[in-house]
C-alpha atoms as a PDB file:
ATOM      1  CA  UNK A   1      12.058  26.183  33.009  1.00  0.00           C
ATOM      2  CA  UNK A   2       9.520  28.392  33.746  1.00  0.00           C
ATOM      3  CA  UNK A   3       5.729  28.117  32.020  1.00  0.00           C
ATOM      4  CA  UNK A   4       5.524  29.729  28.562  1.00  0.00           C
ATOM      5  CA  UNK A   5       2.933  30.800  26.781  1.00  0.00           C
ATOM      6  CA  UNK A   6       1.751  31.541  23.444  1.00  0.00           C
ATOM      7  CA  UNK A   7      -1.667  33.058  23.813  1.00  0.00           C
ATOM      8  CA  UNK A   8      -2.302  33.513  20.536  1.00  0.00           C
ATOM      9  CA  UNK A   9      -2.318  30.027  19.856  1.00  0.00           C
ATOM     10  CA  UNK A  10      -3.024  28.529  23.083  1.00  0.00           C
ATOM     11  CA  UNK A  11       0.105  26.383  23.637  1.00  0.00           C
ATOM     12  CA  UNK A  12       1.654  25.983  26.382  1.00  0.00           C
ATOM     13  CA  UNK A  13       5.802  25.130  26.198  1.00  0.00           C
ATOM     14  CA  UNK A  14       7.426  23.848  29.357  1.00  0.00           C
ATOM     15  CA  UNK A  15      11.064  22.588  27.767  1.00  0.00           C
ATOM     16  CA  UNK A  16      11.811  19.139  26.904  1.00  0.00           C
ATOM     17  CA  UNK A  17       8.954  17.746  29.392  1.00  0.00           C
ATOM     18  CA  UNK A  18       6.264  19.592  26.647  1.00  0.00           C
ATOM     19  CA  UNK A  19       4.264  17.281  24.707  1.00  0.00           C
ATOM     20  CA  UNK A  20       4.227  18.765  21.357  1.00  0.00           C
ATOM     21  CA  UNK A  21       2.296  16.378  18.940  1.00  0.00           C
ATOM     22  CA  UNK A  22      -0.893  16.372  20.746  1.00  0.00           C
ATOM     23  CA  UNK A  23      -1.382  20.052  21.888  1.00  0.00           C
ATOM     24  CA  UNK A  24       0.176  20.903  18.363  1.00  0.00           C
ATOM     25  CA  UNK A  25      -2.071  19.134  16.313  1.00  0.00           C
ATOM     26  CA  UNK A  26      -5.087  19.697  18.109  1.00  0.00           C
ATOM     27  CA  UNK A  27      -4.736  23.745  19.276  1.00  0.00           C
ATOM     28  CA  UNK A  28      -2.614  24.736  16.578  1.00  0.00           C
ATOM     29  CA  UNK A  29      -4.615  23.531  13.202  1.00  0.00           C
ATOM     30  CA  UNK A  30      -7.292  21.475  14.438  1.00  0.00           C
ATOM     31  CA  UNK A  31      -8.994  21.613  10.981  1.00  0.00           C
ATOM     32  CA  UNK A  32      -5.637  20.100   9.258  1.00  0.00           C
ATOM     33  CA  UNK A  33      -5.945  16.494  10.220  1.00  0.00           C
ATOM     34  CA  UNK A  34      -4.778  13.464   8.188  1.00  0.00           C
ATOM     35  CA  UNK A  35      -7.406  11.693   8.933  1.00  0.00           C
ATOM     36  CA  UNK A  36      -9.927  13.947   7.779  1.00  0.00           C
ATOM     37  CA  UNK A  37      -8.401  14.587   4.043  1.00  0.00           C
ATOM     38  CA  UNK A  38     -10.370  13.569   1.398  1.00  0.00           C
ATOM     39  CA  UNK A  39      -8.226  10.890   0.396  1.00  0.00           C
ATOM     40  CA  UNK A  40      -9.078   9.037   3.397  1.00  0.00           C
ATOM     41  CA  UNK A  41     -12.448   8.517   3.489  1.00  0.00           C
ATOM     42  CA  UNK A  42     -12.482   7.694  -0.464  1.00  0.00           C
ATOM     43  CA  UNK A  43     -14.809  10.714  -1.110  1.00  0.00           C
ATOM     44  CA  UNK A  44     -14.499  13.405  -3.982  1.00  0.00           C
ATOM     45  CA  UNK A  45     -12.431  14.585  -5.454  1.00  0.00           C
ATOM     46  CA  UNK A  46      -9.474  12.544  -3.535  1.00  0.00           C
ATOM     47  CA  UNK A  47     -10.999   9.192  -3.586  1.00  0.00           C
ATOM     48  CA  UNK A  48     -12.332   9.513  -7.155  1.00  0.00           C
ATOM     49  CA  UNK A  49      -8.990  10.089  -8.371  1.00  0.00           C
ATOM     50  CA  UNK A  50      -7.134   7.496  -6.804  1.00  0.00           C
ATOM     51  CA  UNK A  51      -9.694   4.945  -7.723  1.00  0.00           C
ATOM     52  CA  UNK A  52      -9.448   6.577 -11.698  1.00  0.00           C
ATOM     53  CA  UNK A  53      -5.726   5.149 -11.627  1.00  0.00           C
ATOM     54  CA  UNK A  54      -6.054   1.889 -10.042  1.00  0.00           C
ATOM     55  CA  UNK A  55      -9.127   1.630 -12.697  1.00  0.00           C
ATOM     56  CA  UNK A  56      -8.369   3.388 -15.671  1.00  0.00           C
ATOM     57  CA  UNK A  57      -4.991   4.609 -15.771  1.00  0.00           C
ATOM     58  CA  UNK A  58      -3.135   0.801 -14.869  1.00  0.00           C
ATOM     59  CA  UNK A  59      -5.458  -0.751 -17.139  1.00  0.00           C
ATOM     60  CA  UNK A  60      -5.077   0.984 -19.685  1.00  0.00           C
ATOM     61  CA  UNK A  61      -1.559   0.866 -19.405  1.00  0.00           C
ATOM     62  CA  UNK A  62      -0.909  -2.842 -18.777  1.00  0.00           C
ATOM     63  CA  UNK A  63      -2.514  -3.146 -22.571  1.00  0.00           C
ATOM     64  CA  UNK A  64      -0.222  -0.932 -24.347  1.00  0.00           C
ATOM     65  CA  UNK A  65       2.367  -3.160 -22.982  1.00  0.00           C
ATOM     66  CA  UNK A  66       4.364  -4.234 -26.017  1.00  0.00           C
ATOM     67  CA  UNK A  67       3.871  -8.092 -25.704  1.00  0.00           C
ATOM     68  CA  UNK A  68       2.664  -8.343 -29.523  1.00  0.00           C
ATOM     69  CA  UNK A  69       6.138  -7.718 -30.391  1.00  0.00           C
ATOM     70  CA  UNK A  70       8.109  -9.287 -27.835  1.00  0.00           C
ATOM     71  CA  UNK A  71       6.040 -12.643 -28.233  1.00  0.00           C
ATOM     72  CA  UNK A  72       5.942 -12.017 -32.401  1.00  0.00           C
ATOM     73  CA  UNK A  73       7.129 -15.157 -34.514  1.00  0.00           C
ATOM     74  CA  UNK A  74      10.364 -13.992 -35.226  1.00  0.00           C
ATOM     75  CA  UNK A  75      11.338 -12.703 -31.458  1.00  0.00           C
ATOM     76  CA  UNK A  76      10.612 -15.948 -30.096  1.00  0.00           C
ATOM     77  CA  UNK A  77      12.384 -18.182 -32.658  1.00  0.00           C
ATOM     78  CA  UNK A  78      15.485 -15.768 -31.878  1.00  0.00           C
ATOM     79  CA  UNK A  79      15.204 -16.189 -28.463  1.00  0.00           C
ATOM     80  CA  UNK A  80      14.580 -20.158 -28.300  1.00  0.00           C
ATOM     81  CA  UNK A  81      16.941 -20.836 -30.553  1.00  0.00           C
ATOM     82  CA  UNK A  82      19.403 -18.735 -28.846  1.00  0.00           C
ATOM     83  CA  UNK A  83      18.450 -20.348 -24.980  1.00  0.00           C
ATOM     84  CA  UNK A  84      18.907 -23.625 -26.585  1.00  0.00           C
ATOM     85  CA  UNK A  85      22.663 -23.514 -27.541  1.00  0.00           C
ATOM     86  CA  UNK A  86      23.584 -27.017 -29.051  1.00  0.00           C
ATOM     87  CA  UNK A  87      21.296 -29.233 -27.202  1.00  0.00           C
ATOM     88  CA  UNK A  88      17.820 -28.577 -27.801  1.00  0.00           C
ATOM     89  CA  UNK A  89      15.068 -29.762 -25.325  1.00  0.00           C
ATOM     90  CA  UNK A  90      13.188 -32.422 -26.875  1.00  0.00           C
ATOM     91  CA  UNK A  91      10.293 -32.294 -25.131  1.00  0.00           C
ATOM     92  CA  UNK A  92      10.479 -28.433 -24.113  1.00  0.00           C
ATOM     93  CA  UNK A  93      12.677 -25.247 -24.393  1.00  0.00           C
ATOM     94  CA  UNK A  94      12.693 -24.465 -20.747  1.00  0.00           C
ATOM     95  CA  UNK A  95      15.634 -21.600 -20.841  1.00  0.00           C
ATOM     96  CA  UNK A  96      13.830 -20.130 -23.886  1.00  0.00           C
ATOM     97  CA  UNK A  97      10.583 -20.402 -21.991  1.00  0.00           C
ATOM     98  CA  UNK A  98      12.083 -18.946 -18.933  1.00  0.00           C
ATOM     99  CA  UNK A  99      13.859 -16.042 -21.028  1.00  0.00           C
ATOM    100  CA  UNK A 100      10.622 -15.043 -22.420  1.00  0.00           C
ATOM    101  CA  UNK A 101       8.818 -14.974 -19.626  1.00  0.00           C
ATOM    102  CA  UNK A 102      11.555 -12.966 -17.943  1.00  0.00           C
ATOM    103  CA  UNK A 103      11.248 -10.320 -20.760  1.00  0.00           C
ATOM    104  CA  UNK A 104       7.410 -10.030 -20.635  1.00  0.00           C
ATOM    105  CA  UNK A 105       7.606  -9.506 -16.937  1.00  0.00           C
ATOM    106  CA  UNK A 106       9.662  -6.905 -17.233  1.00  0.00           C
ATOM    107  CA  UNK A 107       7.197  -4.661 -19.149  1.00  0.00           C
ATOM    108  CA  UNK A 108       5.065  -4.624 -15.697  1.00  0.00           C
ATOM    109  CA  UNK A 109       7.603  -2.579 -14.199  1.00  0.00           C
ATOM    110  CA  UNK A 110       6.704   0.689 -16.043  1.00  0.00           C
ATOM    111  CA  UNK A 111       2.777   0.507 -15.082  1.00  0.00           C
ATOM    112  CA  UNK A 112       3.813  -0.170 -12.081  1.00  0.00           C
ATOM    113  CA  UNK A 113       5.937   2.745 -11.348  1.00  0.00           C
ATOM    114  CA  UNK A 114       3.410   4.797 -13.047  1.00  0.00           C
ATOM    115  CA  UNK A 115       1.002   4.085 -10.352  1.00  0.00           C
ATOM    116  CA  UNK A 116       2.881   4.819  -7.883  1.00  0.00           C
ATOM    117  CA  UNK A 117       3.761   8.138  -9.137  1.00  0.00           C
ATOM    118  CA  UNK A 118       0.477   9.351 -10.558  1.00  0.00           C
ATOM    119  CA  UNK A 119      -1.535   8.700  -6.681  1.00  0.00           C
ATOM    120  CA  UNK A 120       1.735  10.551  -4.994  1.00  0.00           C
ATOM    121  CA  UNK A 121       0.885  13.331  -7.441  1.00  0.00           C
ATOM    122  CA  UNK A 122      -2.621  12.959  -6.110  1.00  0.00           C
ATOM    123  CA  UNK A 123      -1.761  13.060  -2.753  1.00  0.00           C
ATOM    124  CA  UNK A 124       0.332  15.688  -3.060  1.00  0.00           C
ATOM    125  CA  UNK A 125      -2.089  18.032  -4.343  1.00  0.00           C
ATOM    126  CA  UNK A 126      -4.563  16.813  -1.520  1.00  0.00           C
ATOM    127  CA  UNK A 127      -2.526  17.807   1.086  1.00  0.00           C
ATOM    128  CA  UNK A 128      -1.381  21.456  -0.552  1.00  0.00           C
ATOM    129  CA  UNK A 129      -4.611  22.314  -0.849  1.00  0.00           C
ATOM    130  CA  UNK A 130      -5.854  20.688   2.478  1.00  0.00           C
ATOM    131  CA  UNK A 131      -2.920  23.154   3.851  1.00  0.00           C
ATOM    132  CA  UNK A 132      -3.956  26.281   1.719  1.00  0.00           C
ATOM    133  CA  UNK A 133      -7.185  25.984   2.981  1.00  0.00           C
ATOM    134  CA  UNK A 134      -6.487  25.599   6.869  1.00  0.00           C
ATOM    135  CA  UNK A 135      -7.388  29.119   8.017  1.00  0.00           C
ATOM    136  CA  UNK A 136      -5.741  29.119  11.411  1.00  0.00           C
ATOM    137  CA  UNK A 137      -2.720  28.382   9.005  1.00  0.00           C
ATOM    138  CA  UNK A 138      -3.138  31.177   7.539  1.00  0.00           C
ATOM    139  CA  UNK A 139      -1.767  33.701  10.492  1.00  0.00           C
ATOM    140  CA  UNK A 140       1.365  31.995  10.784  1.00  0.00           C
ATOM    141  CA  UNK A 141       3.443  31.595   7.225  1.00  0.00           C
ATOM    142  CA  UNK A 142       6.097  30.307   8.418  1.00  0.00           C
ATOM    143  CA  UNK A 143       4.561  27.414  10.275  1.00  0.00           C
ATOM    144  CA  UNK A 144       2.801  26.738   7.083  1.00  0.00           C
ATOM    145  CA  UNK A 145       5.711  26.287   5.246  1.00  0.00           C
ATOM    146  CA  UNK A 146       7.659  24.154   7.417  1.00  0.00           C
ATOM    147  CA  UNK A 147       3.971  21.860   7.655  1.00  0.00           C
ATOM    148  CA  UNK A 148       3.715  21.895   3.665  1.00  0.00           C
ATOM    149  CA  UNK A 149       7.871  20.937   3.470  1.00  0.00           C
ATOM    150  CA  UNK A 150       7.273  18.188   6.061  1.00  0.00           C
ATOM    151  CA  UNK A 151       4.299  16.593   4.574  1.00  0.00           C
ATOM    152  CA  UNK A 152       5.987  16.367   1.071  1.00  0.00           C
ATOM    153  CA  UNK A 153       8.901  14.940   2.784  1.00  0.00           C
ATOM    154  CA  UNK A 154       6.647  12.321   4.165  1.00  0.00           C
ATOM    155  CA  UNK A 155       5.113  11.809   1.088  1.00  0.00           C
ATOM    156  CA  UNK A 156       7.973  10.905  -1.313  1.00  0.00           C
ATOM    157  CA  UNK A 157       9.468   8.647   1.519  1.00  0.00           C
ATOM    158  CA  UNK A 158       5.634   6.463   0.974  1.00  0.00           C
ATOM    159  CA  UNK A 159       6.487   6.839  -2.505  1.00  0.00           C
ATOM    160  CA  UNK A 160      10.315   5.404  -2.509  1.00  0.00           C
ATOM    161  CA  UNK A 161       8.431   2.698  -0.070  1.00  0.00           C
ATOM    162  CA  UNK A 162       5.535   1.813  -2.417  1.00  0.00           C
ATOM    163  CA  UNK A 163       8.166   1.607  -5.496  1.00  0.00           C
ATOM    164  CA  UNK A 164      10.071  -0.693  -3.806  1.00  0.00           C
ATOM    165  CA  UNK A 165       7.066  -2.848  -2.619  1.00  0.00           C
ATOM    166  CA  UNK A 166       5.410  -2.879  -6.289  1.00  0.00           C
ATOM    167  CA  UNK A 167       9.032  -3.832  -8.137  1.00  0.00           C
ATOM    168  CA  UNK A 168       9.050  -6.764  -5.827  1.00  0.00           C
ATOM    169  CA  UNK A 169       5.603  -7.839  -6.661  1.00  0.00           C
ATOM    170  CA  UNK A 170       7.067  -8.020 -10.413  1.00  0.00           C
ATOM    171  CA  UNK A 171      10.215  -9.630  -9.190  1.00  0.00           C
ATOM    172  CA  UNK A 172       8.167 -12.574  -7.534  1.00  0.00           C
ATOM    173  CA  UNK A 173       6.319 -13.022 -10.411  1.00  0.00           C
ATOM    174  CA  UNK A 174       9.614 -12.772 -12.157  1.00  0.00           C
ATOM    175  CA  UNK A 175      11.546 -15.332  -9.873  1.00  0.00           C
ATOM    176  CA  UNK A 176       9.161 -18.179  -9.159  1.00  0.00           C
ATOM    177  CA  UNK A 177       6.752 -19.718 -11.901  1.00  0.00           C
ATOM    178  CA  UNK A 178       3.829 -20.980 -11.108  1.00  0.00           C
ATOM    179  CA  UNK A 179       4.847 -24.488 -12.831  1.00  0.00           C
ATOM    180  CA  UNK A 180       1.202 -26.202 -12.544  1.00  0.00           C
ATOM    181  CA  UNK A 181       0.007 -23.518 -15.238  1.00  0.00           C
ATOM    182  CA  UNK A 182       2.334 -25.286 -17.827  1.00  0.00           C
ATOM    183  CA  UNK A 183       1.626 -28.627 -16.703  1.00  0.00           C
ATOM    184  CA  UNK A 184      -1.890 -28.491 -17.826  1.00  0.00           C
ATOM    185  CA  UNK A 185      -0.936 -26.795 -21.347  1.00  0.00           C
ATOM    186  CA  UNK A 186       1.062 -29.863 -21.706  1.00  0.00           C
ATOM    187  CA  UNK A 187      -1.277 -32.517 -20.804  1.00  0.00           C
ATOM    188  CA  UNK A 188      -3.591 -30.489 -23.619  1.00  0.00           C
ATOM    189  CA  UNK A 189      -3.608 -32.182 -26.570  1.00  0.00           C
ATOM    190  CA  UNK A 190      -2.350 -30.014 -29.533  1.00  0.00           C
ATOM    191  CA  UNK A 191      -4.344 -28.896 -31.975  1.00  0.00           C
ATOM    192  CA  UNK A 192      -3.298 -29.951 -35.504  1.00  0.00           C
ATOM    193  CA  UNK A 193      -0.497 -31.942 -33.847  1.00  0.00           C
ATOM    194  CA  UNK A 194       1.946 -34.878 -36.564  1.00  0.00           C
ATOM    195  CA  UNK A 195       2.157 -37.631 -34.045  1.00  0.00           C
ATOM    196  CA  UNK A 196       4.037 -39.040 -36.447  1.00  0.00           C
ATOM    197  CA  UNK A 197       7.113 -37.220 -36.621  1.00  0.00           C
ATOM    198  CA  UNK A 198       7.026 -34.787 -33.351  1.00  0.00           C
ATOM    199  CA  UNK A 199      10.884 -33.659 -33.609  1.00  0.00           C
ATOM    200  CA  UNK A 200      10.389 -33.190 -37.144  1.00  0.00           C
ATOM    201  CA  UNK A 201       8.953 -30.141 -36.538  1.00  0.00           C
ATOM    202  CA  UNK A 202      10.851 -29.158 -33.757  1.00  0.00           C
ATOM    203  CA  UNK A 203      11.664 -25.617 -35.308  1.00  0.00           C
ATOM    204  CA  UNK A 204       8.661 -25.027 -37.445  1.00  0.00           C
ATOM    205  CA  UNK A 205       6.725 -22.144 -37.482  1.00  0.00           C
ATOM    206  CA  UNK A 206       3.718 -23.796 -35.433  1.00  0.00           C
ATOM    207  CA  UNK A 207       5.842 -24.972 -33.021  1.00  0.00           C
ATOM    208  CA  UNK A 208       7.094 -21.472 -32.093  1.00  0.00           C
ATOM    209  CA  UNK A 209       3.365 -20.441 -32.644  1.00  0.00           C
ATOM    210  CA  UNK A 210       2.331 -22.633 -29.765  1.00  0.00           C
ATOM    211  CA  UNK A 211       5.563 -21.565 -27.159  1.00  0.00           C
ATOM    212  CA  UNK A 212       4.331 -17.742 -28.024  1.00  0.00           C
ATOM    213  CA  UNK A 213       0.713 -19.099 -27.281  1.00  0.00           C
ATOM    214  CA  UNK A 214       1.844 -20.450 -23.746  1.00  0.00           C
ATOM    215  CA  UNK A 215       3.852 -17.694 -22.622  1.00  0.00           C
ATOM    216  CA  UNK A 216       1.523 -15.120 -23.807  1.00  0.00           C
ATOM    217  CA  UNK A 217      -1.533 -17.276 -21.682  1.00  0.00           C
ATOM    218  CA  UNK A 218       0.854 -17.292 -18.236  1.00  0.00           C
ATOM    219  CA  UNK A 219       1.485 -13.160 -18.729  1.00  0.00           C
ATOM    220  CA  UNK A 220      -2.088 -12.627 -18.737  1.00  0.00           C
ATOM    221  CA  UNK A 221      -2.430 -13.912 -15.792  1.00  0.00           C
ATOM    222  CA  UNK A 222       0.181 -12.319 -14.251  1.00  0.00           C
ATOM    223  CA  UNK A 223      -1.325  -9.330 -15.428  1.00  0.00           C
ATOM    224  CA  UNK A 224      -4.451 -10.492 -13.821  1.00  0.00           C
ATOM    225  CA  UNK A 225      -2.609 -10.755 -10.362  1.00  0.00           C
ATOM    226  CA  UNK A 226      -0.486  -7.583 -10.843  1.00  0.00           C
ATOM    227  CA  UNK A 227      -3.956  -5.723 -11.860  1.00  0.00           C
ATOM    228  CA  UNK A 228      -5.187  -6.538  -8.308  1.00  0.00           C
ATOM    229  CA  UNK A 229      -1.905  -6.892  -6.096  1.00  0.00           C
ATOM    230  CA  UNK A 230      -0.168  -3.160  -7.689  1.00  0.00           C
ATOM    231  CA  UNK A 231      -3.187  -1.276  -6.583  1.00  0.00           C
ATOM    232  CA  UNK A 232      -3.333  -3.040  -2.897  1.00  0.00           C
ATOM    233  CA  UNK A 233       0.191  -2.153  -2.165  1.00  0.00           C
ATOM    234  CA  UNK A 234       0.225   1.773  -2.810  1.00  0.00           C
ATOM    235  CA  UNK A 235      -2.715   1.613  -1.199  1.00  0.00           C
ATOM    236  CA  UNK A 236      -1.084   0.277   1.608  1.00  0.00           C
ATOM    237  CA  UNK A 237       2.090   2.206   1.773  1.00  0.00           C
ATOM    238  CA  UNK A 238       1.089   5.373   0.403  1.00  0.00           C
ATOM    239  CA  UNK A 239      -2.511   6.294   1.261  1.00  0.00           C
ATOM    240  CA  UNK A 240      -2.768   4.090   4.759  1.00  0.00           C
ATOM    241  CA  UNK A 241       0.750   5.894   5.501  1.00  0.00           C
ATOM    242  CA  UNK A 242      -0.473   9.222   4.700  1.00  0.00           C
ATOM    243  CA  UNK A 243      -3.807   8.921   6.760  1.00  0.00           C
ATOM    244  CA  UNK A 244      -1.451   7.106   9.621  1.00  0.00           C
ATOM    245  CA  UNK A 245       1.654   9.124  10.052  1.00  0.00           C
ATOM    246  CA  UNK A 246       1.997  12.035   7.741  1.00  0.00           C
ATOM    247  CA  UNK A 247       2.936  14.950  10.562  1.00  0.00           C
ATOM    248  CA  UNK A 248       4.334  12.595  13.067  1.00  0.00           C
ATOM    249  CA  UNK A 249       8.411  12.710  12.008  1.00  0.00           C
ATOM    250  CA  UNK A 250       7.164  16.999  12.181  1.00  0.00           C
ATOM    251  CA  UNK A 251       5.503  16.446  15.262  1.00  0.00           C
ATOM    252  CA  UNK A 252       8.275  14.819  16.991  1.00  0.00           C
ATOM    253  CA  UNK A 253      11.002  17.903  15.634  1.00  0.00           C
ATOM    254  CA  UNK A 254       8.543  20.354  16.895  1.00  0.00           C
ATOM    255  CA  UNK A 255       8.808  19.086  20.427  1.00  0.00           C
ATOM    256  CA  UNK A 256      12.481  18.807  20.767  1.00  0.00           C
ATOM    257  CA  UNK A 257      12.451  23.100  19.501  1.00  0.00           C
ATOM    258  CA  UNK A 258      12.953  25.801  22.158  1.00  0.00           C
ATOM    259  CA  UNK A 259      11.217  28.636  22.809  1.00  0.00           C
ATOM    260  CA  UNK A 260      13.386  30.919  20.535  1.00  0.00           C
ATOM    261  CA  UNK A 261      12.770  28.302  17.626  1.00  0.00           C
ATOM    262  CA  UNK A 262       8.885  28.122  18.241  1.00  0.00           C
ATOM    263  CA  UNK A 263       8.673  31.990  18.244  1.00  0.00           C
ATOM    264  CA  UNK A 264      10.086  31.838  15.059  1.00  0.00           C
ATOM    265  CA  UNK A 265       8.384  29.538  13.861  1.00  0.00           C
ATOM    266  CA  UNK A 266       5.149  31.126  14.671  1.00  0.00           C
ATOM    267  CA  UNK A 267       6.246  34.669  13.092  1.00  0.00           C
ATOM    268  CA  UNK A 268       6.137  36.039  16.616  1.00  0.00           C
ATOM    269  CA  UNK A 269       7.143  39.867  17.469  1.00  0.00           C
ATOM    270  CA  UNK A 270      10.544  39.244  19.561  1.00  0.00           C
ATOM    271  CA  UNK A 271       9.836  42.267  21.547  1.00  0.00           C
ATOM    272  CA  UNK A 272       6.553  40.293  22.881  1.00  0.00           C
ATOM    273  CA  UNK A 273       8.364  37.287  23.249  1.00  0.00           C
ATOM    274  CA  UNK A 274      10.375  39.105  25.641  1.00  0.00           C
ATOM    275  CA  UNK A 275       7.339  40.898  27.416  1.00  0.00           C
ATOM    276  CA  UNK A 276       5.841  37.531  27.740  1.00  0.00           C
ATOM    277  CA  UNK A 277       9.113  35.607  29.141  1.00  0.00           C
ATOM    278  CA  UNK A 278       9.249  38.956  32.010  1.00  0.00           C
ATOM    279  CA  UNK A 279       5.772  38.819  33.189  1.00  0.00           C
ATOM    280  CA  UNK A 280       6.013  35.073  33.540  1.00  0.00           C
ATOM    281  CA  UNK A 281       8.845  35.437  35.712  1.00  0.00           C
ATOM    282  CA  UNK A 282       7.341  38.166  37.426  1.00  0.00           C
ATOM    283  CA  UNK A 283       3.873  35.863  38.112  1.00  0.00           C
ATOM    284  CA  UNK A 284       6.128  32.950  39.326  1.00  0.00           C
ATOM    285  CA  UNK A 285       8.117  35.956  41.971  1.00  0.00           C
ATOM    286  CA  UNK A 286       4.471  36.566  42.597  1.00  0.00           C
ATOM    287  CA  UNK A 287       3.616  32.904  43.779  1.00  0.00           C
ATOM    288  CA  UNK A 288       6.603  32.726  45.311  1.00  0.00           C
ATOM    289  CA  UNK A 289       6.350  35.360  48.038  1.00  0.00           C
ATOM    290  CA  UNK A 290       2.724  34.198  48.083  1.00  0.00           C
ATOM    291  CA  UNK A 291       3.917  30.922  49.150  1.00  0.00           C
ATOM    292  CA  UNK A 292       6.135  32.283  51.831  1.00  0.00           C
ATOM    293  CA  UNK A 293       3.871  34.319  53.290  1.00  0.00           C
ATOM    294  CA  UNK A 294       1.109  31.784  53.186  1.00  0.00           C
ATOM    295  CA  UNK A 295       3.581  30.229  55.125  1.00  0.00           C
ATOM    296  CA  UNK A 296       4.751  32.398  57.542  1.00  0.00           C
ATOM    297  CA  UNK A 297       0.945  33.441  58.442  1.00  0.00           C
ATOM    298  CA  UNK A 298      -0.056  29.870  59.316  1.00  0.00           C
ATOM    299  CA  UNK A 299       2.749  29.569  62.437  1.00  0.00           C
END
């Protein structure tokens, strides 16, 4: 295929052996880069509002977590007598233990979703106004649009990614104890403790007092770890993705277009499409008889 051109812009197209992401991204908006959105380099207003979710808005929402009521009296009688069935633990209620802490780790989930949704928001709005205010953007709408569409794409496949990444972090915490952390609350000796009759009191009030104690101790620090672990992975998968890779999947469909399709897509006049396509031919007739005639005059 012969050379084309689109002068405007200064790309050059030369059918499937045209290398579209570099040329693209450098001729076409050079000011629209990834790497230079605010987001990435952590300054305002991008970097400000990230951080404000990681340390305001997860915080804030890991204490309205409803563990008051889940760990109340009551709720944890219910469900230790309920885990224990016939045969009570003597020494501990492990399934009531375990179905408690199950419950309580639940609650993460929410924040955790939260975050993720609240920095693609963020990002979101970065990159629509990063886009808006791209001037060489500006002469072609349609490329625009088809930038903006692919970047959101991009986006909310980080954010299905970082979802999935933060619900496991729960789910580990979830699946695997840290058993040491129990060990030393039962080498503790009890406060107020009847040595005297320890199964006595098996089902007392203070004895449920002290499981809801323990549990409630091991989900703070969970919620520690979660604090620092949640923020690290959308981090990772959202705002190292978008800095990394946001244009590439629209990179990579631009260069597999034809001419006809780029034309479009740059809101070209067809009629100087055409004129274009003719003169090039023309110019490569040109070189041609050049060529032979070079030729001809050197025997």
């Amino acid at each position: 295929m012969h050379g084309f051109h689109f002068r405007n812009i200064g790309v050059r197209v030369r059918g499937e052996g045209w290398r579209g992401p570099p040329t693209y991204q450098k001729k076409i908006c050079p000011t629209f880069q990834p790497q230079s959105l605010p987001f990435c380099s952590h300054l305002r207003p991008g970097g400000d509002r990230i951080y404000g979710v990681f340390d305001h808005q997860l915080p804030a929402a890991l204490k309205k977590l409803p563990f008051d009521r889940h760990l109340s009296l009551r709720n944890v009688q219910k469900i230790v007598s309920e885990a224990d069935g016939y045969q009570p633990h003597l020494i501990a209620p492990e399934q009531g233990y375990r179905r408690l802490i199950d419950g309580s780790i639940s609650y993460f989930k929410g924040p955790a979703e939260a975050s993720v949704d609240a920095v693609h928001f963020v990002l979101k709005e970065l990159v629509r106004k990063s886009i808006a205010e791209t001037e060489e953007l500006k002469r072609f709408p349609s490329l625009q649009s088809d930038i903006a569409a692919a970047a959101t794409e991009s986006l909310e496949k980080f954010r299905d990614e970082s979802r999935k990444t933060v619900l496991r972090l729960v789910d580990m915490e979830s699946s695997y104890l840290t058993v040491e952390f129990f060990r030393k609350i039962h080498l503790e000796p009890e406060k107020n403790s009847n040595p005297s009759g320890p199964n006595m009191d098996r089902y007392a009030d203070n004895h449920f007092r002290k499981i809801g104690s323990n549990v409630n101790a091991y989900i703070n620090m969970v919620c520690d770890t979660l604090k620092n672990s949640i923020p690290k992975a959308v981090v990772y998968c959202q705002v190292r993705e978008a800095k990394r890779s946001l244009l590439n999947q629209f990179y990579a469909h631009v260069g597999r277009r034809e001419k006809e399709q780029l034309g479009a897509m740059l809101d070209e006049d067809p009629a100087l499409m055409e004129r274009r396509t003719a003169i090039a031919k023309r110019l490569e007739l040109y070189k041609s008889a050049r060529d032979e005639i070079d030729s001809v005059a050197w025997k």
